[in-house]
PDB file of N, CA and C in Angstrom:
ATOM      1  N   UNK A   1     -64.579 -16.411   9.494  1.00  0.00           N
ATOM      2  CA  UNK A   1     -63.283 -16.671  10.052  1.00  0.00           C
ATOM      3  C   UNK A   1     -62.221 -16.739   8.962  1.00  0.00           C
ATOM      4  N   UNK A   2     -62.583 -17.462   7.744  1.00  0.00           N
ATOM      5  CA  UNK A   2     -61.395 -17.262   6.523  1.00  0.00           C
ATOM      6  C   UNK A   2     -60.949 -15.730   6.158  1.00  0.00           C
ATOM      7  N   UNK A   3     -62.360 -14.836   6.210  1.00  0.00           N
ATOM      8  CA  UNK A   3     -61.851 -13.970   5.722  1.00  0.00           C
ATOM      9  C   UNK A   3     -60.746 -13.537   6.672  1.00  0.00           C
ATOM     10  N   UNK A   4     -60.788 -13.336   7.841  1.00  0.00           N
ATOM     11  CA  UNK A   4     -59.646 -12.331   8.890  1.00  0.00           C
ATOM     12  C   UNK A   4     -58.226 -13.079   8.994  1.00  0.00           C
ATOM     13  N   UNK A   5     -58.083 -14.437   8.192  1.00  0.00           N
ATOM     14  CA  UNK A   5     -56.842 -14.945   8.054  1.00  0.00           C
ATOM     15  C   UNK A   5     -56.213 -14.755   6.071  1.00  0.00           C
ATOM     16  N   UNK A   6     -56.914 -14.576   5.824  1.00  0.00           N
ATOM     17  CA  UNK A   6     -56.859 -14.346   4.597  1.00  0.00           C
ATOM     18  C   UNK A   6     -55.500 -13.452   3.908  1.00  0.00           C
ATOM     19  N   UNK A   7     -54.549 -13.788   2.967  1.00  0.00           N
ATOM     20  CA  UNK A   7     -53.681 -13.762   3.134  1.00  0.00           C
ATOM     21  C   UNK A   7     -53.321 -12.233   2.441  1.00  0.00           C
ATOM     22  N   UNK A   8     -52.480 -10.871   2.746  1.00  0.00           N
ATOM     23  CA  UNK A   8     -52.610 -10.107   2.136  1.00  0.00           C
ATOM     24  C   UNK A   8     -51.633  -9.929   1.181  1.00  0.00           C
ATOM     25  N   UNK A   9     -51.937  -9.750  -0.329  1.00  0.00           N
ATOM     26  CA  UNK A   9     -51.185 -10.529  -0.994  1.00  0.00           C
ATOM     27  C   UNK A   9     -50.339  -8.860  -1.954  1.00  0.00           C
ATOM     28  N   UNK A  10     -51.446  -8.016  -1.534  1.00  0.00           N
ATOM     29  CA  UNK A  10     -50.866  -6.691  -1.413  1.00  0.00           C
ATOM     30  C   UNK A  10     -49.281  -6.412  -1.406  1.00  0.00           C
ATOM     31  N   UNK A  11     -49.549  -6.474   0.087  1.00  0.00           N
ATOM     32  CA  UNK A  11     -48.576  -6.345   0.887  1.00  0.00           C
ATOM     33  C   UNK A  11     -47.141  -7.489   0.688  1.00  0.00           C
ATOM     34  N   UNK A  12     -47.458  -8.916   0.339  1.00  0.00           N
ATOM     35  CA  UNK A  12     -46.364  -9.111  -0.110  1.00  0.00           C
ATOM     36  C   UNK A  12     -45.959  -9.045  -1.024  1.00  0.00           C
ATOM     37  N   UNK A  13     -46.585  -8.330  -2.667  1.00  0.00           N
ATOM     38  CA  UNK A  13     -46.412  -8.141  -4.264  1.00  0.00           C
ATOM     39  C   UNK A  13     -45.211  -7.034  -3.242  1.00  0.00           C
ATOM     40  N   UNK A  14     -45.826  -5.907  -2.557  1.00  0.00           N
ATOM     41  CA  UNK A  14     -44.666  -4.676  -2.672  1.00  0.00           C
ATOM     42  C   UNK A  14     -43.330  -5.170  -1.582  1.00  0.00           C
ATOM     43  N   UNK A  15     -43.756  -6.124  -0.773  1.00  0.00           N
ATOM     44  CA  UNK A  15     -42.601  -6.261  -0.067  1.00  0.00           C
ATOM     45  C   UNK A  15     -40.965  -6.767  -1.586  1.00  0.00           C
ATOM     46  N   UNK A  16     -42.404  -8.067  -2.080  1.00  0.00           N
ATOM     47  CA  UNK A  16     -41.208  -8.239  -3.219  1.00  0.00           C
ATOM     48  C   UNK A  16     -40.660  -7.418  -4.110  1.00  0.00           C
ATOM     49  N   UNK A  17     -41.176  -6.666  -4.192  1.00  0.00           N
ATOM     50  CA  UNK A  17     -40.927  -5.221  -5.200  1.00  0.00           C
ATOM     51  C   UNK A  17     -39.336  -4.519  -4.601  1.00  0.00           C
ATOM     52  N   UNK A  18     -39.571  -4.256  -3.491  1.00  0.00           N
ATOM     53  CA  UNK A  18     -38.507  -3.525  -2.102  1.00  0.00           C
ATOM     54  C   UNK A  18     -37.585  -4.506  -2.219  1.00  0.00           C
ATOM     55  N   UNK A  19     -37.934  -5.543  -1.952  1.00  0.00           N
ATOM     56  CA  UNK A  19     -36.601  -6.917  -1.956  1.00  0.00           C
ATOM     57  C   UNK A  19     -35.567  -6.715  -3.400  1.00  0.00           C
ATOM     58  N   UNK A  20     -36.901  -6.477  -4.593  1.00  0.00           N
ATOM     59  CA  UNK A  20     -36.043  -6.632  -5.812  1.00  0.00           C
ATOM     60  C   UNK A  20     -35.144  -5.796  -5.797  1.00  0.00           C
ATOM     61  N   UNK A  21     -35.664  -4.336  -5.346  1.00  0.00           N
ATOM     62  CA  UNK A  21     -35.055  -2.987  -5.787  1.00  0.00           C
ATOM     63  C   UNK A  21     -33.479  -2.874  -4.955  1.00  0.00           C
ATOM     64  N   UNK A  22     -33.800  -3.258  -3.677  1.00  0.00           N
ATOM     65  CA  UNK A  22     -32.224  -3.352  -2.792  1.00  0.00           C
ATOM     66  C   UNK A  22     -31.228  -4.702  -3.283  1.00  0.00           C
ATOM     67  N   UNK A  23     -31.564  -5.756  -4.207  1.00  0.00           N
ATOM     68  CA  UNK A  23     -30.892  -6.141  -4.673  1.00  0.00           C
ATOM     69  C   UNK A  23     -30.439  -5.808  -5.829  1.00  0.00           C
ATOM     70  N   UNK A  24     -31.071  -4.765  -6.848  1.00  0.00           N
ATOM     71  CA  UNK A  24     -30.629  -4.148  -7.736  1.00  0.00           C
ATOM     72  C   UNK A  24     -29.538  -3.068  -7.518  1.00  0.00           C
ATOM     73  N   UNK A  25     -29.687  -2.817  -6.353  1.00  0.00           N
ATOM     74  CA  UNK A  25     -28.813  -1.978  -5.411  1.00  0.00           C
ATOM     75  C   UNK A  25     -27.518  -2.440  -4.879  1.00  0.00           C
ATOM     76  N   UNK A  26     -27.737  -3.856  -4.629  1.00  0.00           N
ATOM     77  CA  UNK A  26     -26.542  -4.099  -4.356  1.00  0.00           C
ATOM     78  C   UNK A  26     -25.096  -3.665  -4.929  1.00  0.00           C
ATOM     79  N   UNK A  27     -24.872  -4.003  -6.215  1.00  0.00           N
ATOM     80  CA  UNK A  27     -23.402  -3.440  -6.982  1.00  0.00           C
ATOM     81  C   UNK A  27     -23.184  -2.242  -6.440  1.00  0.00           C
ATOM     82  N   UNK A  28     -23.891  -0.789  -6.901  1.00  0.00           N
ATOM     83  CA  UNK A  28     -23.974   0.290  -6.158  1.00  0.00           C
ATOM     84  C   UNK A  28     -23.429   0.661  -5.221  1.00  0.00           C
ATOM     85  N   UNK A  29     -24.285   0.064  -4.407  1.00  0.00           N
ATOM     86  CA  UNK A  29     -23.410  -0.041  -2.918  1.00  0.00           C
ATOM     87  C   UNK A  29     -22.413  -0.850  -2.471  1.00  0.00           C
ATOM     88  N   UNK A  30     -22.029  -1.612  -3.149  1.00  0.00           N
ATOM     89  CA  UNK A  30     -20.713  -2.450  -2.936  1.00  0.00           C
ATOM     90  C   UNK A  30     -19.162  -1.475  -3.801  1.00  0.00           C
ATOM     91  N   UNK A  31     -19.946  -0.490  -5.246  1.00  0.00           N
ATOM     92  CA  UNK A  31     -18.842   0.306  -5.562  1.00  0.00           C
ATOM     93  C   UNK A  31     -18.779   1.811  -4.489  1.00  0.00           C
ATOM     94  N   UNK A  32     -19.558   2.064  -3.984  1.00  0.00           N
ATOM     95  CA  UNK A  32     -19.589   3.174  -2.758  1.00  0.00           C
ATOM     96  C   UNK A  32     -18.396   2.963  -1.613  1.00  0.00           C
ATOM     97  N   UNK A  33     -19.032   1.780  -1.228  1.00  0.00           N
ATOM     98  CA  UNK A  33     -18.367   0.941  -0.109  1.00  0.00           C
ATOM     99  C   UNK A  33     -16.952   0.977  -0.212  1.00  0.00           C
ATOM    100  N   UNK A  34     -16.527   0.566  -1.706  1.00  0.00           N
ATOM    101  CA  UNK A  34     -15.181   0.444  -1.971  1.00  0.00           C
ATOM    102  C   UNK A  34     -14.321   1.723  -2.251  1.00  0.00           C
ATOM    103  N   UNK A  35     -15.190   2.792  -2.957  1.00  0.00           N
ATOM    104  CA  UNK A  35     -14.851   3.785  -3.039  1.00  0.00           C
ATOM    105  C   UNK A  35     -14.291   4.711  -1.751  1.00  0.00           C
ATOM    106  N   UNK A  36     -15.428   4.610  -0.655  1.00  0.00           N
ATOM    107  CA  UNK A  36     -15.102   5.075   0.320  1.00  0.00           C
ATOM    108  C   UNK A  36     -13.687   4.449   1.142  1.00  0.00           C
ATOM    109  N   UNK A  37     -13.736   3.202   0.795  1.00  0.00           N
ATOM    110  CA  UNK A  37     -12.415   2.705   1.761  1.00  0.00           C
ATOM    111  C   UNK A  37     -10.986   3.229   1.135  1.00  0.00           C
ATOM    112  N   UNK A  38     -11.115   3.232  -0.282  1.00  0.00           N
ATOM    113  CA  UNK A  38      -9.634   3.686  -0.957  1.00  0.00           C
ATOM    114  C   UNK A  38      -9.450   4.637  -1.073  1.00  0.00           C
ATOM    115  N   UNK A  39     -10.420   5.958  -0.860  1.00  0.00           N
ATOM    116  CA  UNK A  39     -10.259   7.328  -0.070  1.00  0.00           C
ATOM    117  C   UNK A  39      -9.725   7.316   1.154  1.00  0.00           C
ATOM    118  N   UNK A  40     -10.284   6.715   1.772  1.00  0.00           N
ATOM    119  CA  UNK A  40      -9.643   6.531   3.683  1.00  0.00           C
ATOM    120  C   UNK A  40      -7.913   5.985   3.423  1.00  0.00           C
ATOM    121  N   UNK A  41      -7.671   4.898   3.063  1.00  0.00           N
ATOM    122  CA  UNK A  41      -6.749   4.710   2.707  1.00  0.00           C
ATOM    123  C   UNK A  41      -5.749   5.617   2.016  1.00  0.00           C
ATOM    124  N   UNK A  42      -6.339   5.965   1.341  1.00  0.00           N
ATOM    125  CA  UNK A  42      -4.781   7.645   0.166  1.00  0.00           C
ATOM    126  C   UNK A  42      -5.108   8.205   1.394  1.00  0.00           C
ATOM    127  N   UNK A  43      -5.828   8.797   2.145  1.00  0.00           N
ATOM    128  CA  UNK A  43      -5.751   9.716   3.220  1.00  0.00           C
ATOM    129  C   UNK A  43      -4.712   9.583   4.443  1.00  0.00           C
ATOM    130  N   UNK A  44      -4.606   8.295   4.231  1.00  0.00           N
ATOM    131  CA  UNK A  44      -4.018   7.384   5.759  1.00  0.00           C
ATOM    132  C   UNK A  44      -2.851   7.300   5.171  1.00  0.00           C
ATOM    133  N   UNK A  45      -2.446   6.944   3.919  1.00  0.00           N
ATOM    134  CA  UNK A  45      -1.081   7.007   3.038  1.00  0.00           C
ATOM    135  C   UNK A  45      -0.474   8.381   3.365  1.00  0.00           C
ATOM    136  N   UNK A  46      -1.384   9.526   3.064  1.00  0.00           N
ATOM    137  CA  UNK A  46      -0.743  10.691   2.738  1.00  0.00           C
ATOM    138  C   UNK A  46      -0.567  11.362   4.234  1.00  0.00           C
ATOM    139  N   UNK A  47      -1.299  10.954   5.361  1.00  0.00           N
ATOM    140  CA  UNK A  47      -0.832  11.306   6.334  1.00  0.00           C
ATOM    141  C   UNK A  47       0.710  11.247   6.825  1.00  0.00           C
ATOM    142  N   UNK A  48       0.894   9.426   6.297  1.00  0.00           N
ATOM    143  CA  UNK A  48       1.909   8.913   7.232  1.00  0.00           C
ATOM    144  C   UNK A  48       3.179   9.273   6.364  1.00  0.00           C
ATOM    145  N   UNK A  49       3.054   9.253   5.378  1.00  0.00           N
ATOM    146  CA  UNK A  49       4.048   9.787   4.320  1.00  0.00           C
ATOM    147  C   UNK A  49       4.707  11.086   4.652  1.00  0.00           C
ATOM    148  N   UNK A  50       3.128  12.133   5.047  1.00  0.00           N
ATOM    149  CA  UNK A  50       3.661  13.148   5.417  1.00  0.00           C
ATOM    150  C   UNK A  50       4.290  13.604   6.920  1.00  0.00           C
ATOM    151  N   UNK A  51       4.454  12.343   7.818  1.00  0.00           N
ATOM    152  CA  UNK A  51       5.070  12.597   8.476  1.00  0.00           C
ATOM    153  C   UNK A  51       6.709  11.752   8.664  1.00  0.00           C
ATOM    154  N   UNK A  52       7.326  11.143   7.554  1.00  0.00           N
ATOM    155  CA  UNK A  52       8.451  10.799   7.442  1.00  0.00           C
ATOM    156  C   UNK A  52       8.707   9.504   6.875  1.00  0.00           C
ATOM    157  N   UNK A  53       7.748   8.984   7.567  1.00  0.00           N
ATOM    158  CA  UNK A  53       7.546   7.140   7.346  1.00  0.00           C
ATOM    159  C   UNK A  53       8.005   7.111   5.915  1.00  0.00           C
ATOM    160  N   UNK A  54       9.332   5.748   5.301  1.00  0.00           N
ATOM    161  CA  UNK A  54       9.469   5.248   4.595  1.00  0.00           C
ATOM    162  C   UNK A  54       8.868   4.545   3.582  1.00  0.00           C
ATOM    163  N   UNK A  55       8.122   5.138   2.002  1.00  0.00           N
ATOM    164  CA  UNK A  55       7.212   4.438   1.498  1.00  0.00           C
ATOM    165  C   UNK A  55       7.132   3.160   1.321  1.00  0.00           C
ATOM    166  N   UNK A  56       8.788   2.500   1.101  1.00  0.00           N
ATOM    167  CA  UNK A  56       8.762   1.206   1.007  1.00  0.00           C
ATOM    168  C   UNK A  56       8.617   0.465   2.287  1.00  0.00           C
ATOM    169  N   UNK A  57       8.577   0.985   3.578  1.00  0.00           N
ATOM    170  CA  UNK A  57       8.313   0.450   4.894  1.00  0.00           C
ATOM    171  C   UNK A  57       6.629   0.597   4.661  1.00  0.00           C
ATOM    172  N   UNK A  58       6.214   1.092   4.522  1.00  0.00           N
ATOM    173  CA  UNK A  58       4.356   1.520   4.119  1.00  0.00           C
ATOM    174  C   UNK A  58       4.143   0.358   3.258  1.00  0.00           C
ATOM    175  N   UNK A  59       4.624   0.316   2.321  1.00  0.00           N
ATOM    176  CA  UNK A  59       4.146  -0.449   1.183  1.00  0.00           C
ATOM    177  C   UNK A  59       4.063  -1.858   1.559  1.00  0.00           C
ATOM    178  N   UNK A  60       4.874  -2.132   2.535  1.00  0.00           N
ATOM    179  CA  UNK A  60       5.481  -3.572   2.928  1.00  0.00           C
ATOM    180  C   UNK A  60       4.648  -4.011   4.095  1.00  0.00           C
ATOM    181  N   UNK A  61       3.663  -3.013   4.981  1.00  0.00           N
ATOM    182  CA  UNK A  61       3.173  -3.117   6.012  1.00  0.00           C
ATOM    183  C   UNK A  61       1.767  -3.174   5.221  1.00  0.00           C
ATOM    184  N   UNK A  62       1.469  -2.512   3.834  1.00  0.00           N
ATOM    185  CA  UNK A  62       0.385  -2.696   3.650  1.00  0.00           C
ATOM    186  C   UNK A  62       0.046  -3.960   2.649  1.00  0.00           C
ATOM    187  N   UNK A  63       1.367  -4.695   2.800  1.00  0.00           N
ATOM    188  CA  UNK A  63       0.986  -6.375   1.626  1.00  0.00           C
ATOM    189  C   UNK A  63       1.103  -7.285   3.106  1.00  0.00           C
ATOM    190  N   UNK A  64       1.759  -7.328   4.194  1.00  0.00           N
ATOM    191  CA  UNK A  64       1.676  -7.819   5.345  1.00  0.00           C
ATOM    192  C   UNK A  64       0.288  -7.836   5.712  1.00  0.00           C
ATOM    193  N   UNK A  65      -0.637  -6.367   6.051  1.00  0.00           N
ATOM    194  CA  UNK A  65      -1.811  -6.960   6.528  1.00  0.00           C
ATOM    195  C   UNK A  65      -3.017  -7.211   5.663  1.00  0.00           C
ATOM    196  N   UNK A  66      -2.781  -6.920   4.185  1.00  0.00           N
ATOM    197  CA  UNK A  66      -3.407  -7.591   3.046  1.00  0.00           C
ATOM    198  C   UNK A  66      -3.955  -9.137   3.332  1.00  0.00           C
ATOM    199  N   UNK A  67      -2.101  -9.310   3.400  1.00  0.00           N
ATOM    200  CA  UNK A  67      -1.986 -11.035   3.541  1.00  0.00           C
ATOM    201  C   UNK A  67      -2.740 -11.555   4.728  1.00  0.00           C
ATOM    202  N   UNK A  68      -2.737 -10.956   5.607  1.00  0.00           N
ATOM    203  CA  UNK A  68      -3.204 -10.984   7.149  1.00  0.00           C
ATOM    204  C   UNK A  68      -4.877 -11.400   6.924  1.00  0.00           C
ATOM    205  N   UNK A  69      -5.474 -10.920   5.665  1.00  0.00           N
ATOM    206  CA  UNK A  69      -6.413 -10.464   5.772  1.00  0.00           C
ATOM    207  C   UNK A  69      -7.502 -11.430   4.833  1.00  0.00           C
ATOM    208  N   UNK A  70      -6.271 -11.852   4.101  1.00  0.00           N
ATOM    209  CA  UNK A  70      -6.818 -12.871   2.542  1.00  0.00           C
ATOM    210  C   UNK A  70      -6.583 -14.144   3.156  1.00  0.00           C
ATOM    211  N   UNK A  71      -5.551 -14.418   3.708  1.00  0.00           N
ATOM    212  CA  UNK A  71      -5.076 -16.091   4.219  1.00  0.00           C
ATOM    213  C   UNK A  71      -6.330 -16.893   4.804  1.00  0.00           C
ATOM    214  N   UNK A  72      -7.178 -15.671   6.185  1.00  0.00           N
ATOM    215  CA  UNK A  72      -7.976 -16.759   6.583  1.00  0.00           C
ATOM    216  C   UNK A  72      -9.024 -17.170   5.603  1.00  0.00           C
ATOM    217  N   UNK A  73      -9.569 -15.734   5.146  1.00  0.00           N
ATOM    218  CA  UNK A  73     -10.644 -15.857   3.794  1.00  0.00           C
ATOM    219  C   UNK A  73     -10.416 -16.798   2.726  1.00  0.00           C
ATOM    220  N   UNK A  74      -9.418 -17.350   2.078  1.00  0.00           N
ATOM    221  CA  UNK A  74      -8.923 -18.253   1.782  1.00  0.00           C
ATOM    222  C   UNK A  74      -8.963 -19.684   1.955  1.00  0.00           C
ATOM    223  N   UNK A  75      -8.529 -19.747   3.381  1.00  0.00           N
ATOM    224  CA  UNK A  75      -8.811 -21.200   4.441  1.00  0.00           C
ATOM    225  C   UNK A  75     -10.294 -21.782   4.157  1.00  0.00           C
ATOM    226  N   UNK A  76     -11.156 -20.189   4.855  1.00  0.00           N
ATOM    227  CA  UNK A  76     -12.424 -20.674   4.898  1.00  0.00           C
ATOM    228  C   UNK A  76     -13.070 -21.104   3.570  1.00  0.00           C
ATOM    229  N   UNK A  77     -13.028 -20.190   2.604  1.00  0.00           N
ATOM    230  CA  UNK A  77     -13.815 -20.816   1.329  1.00  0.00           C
ATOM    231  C   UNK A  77     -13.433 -21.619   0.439  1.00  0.00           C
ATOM    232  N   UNK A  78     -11.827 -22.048   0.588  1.00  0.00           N
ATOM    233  CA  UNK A  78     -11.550 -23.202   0.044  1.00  0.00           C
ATOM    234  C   UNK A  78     -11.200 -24.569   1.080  1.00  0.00           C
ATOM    235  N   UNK A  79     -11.397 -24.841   2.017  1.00  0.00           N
ATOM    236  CA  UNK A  79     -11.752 -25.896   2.939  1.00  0.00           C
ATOM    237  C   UNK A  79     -12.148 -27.295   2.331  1.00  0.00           C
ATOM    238  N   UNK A  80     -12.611 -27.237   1.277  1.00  0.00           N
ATOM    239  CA  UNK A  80     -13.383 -28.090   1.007  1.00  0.00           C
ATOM    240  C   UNK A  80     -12.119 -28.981  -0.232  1.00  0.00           C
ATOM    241  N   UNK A  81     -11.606 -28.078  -0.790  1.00  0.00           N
ATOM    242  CA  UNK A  81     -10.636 -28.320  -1.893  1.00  0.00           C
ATOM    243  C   UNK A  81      -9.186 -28.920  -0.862  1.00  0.00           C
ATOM    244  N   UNK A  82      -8.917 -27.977  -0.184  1.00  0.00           N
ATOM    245  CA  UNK A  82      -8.101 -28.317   1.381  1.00  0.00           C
ATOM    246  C   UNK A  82      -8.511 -30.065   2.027  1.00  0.00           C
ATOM    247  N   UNK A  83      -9.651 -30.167   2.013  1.00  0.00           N
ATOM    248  CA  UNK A  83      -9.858 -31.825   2.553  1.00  0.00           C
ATOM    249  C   UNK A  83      -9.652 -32.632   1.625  1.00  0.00           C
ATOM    250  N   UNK A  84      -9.434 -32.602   0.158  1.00  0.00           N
ATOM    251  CA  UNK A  84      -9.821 -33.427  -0.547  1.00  0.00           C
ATOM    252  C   UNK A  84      -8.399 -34.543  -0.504  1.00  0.00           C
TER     253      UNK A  84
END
Protein backbone atom coordinates (compact mmCIF):
# COMPACT_ATOMS: atom_id res chain seq x y z
CA UNK A 1 0.00 0.00 0.00
CA UNK A 2 3.03 2.61 0.61
CA UNK A 3 4.29 1.88 -2.48
CA UNK A 4 1.00 3.17 -4.73
CA UNK A 5 0.99 6.41 -2.53
CA UNK A 6 4.44 7.00 -2.79
CA UNK A 7 5.36 10.29 -3.73
CA UNK A 8 6.58 11.03 -7.40
CA UNK A 9 9.32 13.09 -6.92
CA UNK A 10 10.14 12.96 -10.71
CA UNK A 11 7.52 14.68 -11.62
CA UNK A 12 7.75 17.40 -9.16
CA UNK A 13 11.93 18.04 -9.72
CA UNK A 14 10.48 18.95 -13.55
CA UNK A 15 7.37 20.65 -12.56
CA UNK A 16 9.95 22.90 -10.54
CA UNK A 17 12.20 23.15 -13.37
CA UNK A 18 8.94 24.65 -15.71
CA UNK A 19 8.04 26.94 -12.68
CA UNK A 20 11.74 28.21 -12.70
CA UNK A 21 11.98 28.66 -16.44
CA UNK A 22 8.49 30.86 -16.80
CA UNK A 23 9.75 32.91 -14.10
CA UNK A 24 12.93 33.50 -15.81
CA UNK A 25 10.59 34.51 -18.45
CA UNK A 26 8.89 36.79 -16.82
CA UNK A 27 10.97 40.27 -17.72
CA UNK A 28 10.72 39.04 -21.37
CA UNK A 29 7.41 38.99 -21.43
CA UNK A 30 6.65 41.94 -19.49
CA UNK A 31 9.20 43.90 -22.25
CA UNK A 32 6.95 42.23 -25.21
CA UNK A 33 3.87 43.19 -23.45
CA UNK A 34 5.05 46.72 -23.30
CA UNK A 35 6.44 46.80 -26.53
CA UNK A 36 3.36 45.71 -28.07
CA UNK A 37 1.18 48.36 -26.30
CA UNK A 38 3.44 51.46 -27.45
CA UNK A 39 3.13 50.18 -31.02
CA UNK A 40 -0.74 50.15 -30.68
CA UNK A 41 -0.53 53.40 -29.25
CA UNK A 42 1.94 55.41 -32.21
CA UNK A 43 -0.61 53.58 -34.38
CA UNK A 44 -3.69 55.08 -32.59
CA UNK A 45 -1.61 58.52 -32.43
CA UNK A 46 -0.93 58.40 -36.08
CA UNK A 47 -4.35 57.52 -37.01
CA UNK A 48 -6.02 60.33 -35.17
CA UNK A 49 -3.46 62.86 -36.09
CA UNK A 50 -4.05 61.81 -39.44
CA UNK A 51 -7.36 62.65 -39.40
CA UNK A 52 -7.18 66.38 -38.07
CA UNK A 53 -7.37 66.02 -34.32
CA UNK A 54 -5.26 68.69 -32.51
CA UNK A 55 -1.93 67.22 -31.07
CA UNK A 56 -2.12 69.27 -28.09
CA UNK A 57 -5.93 68.17 -27.64
CA UNK A 58 -4.32 64.33 -28.00
CA UNK A 59 -1.65 64.98 -25.76
CA UNK A 60 -3.98 66.36 -23.06
CA UNK A 61 -6.51 63.44 -23.43
CA UNK A 62 -3.65 61.15 -23.18
CA UNK A 63 -2.23 62.64 -19.47
CA UNK A 64 -6.16 62.77 -18.51
CA UNK A 65 -6.57 59.03 -18.91
CA UNK A 66 -2.96 58.26 -17.72
CA UNK A 67 -4.12 60.01 -14.60
CA UNK A 68 -7.41 58.11 -14.79
CA UNK A 69 -5.42 55.19 -14.67
CA UNK A 70 -2.49 55.77 -11.94
CA UNK A 71 -4.83 57.57 -9.21
CA UNK A 72 -6.69 54.38 -8.31
CA UNK A 73 -3.38 52.22 -8.52
CA UNK A 74 -2.02 54.61 -6.25
CA UNK A 75 -4.99 54.60 -3.61
CA UNK A 76 -4.71 50.93 -3.60
CA UNK A 77 -0.99 50.31 -2.91
CA UNK A 78 -0.44 53.09 -0.81
CA UNK A 79 -3.55 52.69 1.61
CA UNK A 80 -1.64 51.79 4.20
CA UNK A 81 0.66 55.06 4.26
CA UNK A 82 -2.99 56.87 3.55
CA UNK A 83 -4.24 55.41 7.17
CA UNK A 84 -1.42 56.28 9.03
Amino acid sequence: MHVLFKKNTHYTHQRGKLYQIIDGLKPLMMMVTVQIALAGVNIIYKLVANTGMSLPILIAYRFLFASAAIVPLALIFERSFLLE
